[in-house]
C-alpha atoms as a PDB file:
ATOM      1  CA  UNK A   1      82.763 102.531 110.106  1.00  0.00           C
ATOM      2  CA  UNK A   2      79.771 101.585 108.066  1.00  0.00           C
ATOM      3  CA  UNK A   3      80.906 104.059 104.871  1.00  0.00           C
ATOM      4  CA  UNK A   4      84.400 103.666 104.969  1.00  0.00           C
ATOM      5  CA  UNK A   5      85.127 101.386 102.000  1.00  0.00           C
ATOM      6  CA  UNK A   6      88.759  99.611 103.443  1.00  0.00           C
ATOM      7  CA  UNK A   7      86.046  98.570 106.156  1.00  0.00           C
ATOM      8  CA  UNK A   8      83.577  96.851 104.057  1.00  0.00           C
ATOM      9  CA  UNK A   9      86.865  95.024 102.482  1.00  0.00           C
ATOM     10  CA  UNK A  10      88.099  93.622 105.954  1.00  0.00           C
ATOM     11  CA  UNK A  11      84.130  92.437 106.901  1.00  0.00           C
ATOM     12  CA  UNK A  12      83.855  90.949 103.044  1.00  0.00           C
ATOM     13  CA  UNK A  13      81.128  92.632 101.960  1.00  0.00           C
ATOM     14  CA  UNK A  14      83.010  93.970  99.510  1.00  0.00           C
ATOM     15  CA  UNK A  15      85.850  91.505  97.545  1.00  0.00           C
ATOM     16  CA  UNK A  16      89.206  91.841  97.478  1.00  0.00           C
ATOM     17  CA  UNK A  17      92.361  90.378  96.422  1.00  0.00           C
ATOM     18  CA  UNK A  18      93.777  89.335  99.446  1.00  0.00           C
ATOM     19  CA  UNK A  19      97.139  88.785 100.375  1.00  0.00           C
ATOM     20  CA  UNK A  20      97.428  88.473 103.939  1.00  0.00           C
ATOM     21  CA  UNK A  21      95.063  88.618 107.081  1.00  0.00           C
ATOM     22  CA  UNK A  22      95.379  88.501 110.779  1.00  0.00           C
ATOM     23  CA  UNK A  23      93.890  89.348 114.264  1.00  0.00           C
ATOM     24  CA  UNK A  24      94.926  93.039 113.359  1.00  0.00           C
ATOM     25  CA  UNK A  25      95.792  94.255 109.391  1.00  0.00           C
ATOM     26  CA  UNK A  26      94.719  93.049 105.989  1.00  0.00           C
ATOM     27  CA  UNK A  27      96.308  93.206 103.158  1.00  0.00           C
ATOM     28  CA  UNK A  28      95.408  93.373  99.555  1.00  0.00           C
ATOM     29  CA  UNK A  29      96.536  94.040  96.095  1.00  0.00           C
ATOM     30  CA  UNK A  30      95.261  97.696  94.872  1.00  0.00           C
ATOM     31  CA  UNK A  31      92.786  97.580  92.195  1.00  0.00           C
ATOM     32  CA  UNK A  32      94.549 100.581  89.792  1.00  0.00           C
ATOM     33  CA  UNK A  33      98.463  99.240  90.349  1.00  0.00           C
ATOM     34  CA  UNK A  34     101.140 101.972  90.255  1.00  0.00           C
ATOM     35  CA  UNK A  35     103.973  98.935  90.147  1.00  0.00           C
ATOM     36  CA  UNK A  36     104.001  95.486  89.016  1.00  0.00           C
ATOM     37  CA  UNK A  37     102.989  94.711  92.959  1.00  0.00           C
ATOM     38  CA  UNK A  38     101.006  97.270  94.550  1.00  0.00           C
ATOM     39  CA  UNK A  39      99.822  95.717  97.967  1.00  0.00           C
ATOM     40  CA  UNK A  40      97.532  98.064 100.564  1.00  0.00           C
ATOM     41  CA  UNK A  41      98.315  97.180 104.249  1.00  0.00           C
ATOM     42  CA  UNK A  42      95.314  98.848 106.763  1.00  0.00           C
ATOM     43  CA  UNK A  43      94.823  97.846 110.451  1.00  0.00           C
ATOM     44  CA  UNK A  44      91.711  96.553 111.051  1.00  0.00           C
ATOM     45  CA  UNK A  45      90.444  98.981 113.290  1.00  0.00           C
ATOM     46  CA  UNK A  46      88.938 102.570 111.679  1.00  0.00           C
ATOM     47  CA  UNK A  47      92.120 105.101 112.203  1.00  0.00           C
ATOM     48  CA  UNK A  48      90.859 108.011 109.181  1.00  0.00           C
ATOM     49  CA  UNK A  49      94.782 108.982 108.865  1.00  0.00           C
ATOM     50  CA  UNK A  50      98.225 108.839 110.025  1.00  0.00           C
ATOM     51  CA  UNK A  51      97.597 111.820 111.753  1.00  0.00           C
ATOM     52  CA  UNK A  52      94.883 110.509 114.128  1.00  0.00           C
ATOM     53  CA  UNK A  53      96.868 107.405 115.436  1.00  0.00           C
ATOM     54  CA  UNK A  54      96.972 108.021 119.010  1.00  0.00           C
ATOM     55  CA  UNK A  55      98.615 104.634 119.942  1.00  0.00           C
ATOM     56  CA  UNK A  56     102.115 104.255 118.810  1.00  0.00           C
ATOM     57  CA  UNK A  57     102.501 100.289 119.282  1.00  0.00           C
ATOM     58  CA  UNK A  58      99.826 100.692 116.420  1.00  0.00           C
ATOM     59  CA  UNK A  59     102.676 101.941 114.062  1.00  0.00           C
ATOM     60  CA  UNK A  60     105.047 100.154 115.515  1.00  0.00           C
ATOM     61  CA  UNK A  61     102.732  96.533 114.463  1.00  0.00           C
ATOM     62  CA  UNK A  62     101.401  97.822 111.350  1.00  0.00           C
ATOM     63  CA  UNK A  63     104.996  98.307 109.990  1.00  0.00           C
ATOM     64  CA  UNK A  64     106.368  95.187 111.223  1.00  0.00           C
ATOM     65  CA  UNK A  65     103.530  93.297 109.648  1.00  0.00           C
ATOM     66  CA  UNK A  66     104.705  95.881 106.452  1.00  0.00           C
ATOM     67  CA  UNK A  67     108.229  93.858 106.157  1.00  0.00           C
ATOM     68  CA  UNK A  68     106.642  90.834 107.170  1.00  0.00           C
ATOM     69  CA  UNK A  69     104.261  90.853 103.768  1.00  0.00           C
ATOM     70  CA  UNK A  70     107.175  92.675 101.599  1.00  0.00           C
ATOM     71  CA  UNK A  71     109.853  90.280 102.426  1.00  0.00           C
ATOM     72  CA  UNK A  72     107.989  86.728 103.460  1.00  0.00           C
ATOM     73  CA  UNK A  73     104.579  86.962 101.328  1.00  0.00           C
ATOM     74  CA  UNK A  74     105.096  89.052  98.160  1.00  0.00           C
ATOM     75  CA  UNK A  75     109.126  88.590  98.389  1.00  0.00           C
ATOM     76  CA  UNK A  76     110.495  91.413  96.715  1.00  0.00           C
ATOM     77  CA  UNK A  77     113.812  90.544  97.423  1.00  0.00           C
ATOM     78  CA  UNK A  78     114.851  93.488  94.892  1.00  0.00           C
ATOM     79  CA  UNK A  79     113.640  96.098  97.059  1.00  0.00           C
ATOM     80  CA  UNK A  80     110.332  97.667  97.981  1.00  0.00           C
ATOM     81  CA  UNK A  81     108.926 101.686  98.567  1.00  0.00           C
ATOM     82  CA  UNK A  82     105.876 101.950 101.334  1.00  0.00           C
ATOM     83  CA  UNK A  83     103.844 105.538 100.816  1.00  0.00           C
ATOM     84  CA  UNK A  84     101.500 106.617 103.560  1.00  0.00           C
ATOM     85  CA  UNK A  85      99.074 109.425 102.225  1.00  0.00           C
ATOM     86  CA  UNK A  86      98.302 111.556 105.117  1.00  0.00           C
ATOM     87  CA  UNK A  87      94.773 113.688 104.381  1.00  0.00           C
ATOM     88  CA  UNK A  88      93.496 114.904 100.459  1.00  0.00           C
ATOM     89  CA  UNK A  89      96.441 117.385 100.731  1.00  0.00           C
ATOM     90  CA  UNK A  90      98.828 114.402 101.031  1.00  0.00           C
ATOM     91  CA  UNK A  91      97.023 112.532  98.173  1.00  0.00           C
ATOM     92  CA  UNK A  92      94.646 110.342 100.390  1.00  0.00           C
ATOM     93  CA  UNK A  93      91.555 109.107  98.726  1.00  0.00           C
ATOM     94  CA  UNK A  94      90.629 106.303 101.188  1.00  0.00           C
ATOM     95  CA  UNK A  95      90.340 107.994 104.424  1.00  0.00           C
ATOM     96  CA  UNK A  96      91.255 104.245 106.504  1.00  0.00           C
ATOM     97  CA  UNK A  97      95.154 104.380 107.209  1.00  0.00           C
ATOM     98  CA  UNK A  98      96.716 102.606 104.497  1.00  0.00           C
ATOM     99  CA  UNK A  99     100.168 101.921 103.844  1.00  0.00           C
ATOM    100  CA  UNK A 100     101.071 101.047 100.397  1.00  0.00           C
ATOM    101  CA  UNK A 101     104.094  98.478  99.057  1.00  0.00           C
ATOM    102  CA  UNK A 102     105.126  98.907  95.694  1.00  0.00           C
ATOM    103  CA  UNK A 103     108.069  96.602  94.082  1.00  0.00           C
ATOM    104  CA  UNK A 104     108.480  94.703  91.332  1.00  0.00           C
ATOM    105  CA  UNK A 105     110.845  96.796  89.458  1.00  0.00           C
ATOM    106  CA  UNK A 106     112.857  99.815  89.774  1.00  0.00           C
ATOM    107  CA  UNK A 107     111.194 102.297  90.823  1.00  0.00           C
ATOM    108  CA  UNK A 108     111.828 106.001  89.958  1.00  0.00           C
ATOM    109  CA  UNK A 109     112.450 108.457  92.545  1.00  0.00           C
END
């Protein structure tokens, strides 16, 4: 989606940190941190919000590759919280799915 500003991260035309990148998600570290690592996760493909995934091997990849980038590439061996904000309601501001990882220290509840 030519507006959609996760979008214009995964083409390039806008930088990014990035922290891992395949045939399907990207993954990059979130320019106002909430945590010591705060890493978005977004499938490359335009999905506006967890509620309009119609595919569930979609969720199914994207949270694999989750653990993969939590545990193998950012190792936060400690532990790790993932938030999905589903729609304004929800506290979305970036209407492209995106899963975040936050570690790096305890976190409160």
């Amino acid at each position: 989606m030519s507006d959609c500003l996760f979008c214009k991260i995964i083409d390039g035309s806008i930088p990014s940190d990035k922290v891992y990148e395949d045939d399907d998600i990207f993954a990059f570290h979130d320019i106002h941190p909430k945590a010591p690592t705060h890493v978005l996760v977004i499938p490359k493909i335009h999905i506006p919000t967890l509620a309009d995934v119609e595919n569930p091997d979609l969720l199914g990849t994207l949270m694999s590759k989750v653990n993969h980038i939590a545990n193998d590439v950012l190792k936060l061996e400690a532990g790790y919280r993932i938030v999905i904000n589903v729609r304004e309601g929800g506290g979305q501001e970036v209407f492209h799915l995106h899963v975040h990882i936050l570690g790096g220290k305890k976190l409160p509840f």
